[in-house]
Protein backbone atom coordinates (compact mmCIF):
# COMPACT_ATOMS: atom_id res chain seq x y z
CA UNK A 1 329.88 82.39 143.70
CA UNK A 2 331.11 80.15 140.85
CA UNK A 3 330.77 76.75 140.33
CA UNK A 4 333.60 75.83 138.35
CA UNK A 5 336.25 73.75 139.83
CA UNK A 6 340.20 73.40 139.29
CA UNK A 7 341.94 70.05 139.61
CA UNK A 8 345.30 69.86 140.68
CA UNK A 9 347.46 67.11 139.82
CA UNK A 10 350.68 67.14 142.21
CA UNK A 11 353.34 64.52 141.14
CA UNK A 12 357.18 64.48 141.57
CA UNK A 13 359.29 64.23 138.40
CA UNK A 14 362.63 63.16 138.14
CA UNK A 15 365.33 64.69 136.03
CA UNK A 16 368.20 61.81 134.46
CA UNK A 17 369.32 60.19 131.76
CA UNK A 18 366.04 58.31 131.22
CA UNK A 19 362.61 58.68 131.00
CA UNK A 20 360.76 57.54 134.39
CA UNK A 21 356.59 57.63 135.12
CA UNK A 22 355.42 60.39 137.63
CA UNK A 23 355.71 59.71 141.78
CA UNK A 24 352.10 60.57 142.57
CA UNK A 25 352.20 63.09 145.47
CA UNK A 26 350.52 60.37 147.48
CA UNK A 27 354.35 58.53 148.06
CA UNK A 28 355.33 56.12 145.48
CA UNK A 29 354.95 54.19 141.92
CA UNK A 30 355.36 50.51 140.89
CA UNK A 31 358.17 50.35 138.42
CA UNK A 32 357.01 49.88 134.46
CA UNK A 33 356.66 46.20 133.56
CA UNK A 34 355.78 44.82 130.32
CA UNK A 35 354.81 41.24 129.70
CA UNK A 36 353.68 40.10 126.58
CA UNK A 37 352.24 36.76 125.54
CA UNK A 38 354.29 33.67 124.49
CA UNK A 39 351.62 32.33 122.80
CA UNK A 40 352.63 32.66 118.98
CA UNK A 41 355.49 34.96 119.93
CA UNK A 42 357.70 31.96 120.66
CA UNK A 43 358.71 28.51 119.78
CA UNK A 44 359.43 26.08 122.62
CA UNK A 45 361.81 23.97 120.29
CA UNK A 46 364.31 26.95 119.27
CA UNK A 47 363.97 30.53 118.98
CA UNK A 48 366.75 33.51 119.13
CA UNK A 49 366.16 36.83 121.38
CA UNK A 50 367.88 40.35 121.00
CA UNK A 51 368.01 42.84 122.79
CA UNK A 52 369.87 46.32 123.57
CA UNK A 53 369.76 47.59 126.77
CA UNK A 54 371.72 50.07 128.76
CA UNK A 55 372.20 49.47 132.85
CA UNK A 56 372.20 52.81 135.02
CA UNK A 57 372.81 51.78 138.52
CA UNK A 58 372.77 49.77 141.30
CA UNK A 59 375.66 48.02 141.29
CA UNK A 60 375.71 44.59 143.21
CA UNK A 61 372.57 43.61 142.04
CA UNK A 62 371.39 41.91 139.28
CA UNK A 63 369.73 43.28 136.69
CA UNK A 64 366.49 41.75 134.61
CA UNK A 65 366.75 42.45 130.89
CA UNK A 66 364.24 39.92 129.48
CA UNK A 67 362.78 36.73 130.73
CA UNK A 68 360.64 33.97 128.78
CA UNK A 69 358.65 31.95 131.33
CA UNK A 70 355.80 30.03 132.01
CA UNK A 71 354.95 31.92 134.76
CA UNK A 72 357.28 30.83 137.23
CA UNK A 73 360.82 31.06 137.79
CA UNK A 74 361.14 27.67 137.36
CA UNK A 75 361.37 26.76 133.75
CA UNK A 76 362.52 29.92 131.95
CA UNK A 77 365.48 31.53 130.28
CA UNK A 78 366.89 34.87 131.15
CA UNK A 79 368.77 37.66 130.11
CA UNK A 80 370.52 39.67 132.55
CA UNK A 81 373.37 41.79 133.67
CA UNK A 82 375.26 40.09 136.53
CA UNK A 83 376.02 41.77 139.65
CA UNK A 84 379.27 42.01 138.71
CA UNK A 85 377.89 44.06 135.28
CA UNK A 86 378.46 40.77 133.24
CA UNK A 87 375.80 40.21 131.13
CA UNK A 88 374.97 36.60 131.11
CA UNK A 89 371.91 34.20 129.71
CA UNK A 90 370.75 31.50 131.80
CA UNK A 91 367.56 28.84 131.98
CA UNK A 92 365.77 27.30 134.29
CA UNK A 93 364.51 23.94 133.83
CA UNK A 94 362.15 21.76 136.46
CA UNK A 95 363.63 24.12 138.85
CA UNK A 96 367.03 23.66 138.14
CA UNK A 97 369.28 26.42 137.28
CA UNK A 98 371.95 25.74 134.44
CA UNK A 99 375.14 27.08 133.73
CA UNK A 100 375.15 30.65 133.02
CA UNK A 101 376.60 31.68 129.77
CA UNK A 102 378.39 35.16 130.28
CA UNK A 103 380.21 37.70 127.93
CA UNK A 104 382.43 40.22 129.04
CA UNK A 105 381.53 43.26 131.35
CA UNK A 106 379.82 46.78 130.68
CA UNK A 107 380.29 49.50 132.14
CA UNK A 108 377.22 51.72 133.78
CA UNK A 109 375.70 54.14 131.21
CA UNK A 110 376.85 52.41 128.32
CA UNK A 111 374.56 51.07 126.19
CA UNK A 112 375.24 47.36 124.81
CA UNK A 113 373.86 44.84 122.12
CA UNK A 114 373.01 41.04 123.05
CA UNK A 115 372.00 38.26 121.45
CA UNK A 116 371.01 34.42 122.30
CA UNK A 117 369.99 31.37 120.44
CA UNK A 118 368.07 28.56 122.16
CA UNK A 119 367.30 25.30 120.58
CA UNK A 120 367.93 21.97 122.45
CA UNK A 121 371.05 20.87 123.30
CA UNK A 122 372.45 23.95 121.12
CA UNK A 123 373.17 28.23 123.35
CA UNK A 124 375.19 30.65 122.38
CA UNK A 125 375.29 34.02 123.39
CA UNK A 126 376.59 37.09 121.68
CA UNK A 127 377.28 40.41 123.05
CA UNK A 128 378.74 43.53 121.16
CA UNK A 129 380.04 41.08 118.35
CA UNK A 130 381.70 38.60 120.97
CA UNK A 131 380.41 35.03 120.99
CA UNK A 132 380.17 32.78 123.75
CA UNK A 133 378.59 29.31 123.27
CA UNK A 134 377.65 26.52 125.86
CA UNK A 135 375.37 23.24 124.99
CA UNK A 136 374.98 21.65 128.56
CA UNK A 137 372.09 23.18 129.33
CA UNK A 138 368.90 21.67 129.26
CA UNK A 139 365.73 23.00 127.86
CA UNK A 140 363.03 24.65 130.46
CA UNK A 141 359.95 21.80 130.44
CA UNK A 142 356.60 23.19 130.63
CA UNK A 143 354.35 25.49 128.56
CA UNK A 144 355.92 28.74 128.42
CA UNK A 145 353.39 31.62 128.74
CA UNK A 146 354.90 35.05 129.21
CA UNK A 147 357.82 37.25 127.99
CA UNK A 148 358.93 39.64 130.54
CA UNK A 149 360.74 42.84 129.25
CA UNK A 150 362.97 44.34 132.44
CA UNK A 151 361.71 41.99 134.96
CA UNK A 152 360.88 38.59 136.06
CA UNK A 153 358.01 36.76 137.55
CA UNK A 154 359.71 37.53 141.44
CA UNK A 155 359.59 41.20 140.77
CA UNK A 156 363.06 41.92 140.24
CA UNK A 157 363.74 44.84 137.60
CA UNK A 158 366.15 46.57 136.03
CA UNK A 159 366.91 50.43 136.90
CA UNK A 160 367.91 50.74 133.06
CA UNK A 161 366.64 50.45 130.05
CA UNK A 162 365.42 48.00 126.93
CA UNK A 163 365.06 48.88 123.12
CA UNK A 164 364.69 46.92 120.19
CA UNK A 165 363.55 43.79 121.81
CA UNK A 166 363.15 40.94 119.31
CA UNK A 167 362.55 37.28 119.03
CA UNK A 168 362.80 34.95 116.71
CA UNK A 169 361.11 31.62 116.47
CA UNK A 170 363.78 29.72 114.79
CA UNK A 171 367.24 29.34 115.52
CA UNK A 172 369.61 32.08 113.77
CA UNK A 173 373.22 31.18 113.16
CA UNK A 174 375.88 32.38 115.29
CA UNK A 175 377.53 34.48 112.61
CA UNK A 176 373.87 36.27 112.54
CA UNK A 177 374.28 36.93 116.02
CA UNK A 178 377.61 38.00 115.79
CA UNK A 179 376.08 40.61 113.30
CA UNK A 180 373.12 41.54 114.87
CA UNK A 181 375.81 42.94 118.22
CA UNK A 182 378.06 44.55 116.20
């Protein structure tokens, strides 16, 4: 008789377009969030975020692309693709939503650049070289204490994905932006 021993690991793997973690044979997996600090990474008086992200599904839903919070849903902005595949920045503030600022749509699969400056009283958004600006809305209140890459604090994710996620803490011109899409 032998003593040794053989382990077998039995997970599902998933063939697409995009990498995904292993199903453990056991049923299912919580879906890949990343949530990093604000704390030095951010500047609660301005700051500019970019990211590029590509949406694969689920249409009719909205889609998380990045979130800056402070650990709520109540004061935070938010980048996302609509339901309607229009992807759109928003904030929260004392619980009140603002107007969404919204470019034009994408189309499933294809990959797009986007780019939004936040100081007070002073949004725009910019989305494969296409500028869209707003300054009515207010400023989430609050320390801010996470950023959220493909979800937000209620769970909601994004069956996509995120590259190239940047932020700055100062307030880049919309020109920059404008650039940084193209």
């Amino acid at each position: 008789t032998s003593t040794d021993a053989v382990d077998v690991d039995c997970n599902q793997f998933e063939a697409g377009a995009a990498a995904t973690t292993p199903i453990p044979a056991a049923g299912s997996r919580n879906g890949d969030l990343l949530t990093y600090t604000a704390l030095g990474n951010y500047n609660e008086a301005q700051c500019t975020m970019y990211a590029e992200a590509t949406v694969f599904g689920f249409l009719g839903i909205t889609q998380q692309i990045a979130q800056i919070d402070d650990g709520t849903n109540n004061n935070r902005f938010i980048f996302f693709v609509s339901s309607g595949m229009l992807p759109a920045f928003n904030a929260t503030a004392a619980g009140v939503g603002q107007t969404a600022i919204a470019g034009s749509a994408v189309s499933i699969g294809t990959g797009f650049k986007y780019a939004a400056e936040m100081a007070v009283s002073d949004f725009a958004l910019s989305i494969n070289g296409s500028i869209a600006t707003s300054s009515t809305i207010a400023f989430p209140s609050g320390p801010i204490q996470a950023i959220r890459v493909a979800s937000n604090v209620s769970g909601a994710s994004l069956c996509g994905t995120v590259k190239n996620l940047q932020i700055w803490k100062r307030r880049l011109p919309n020109a920059v932006l404008q650039t940084l899409t193209t």
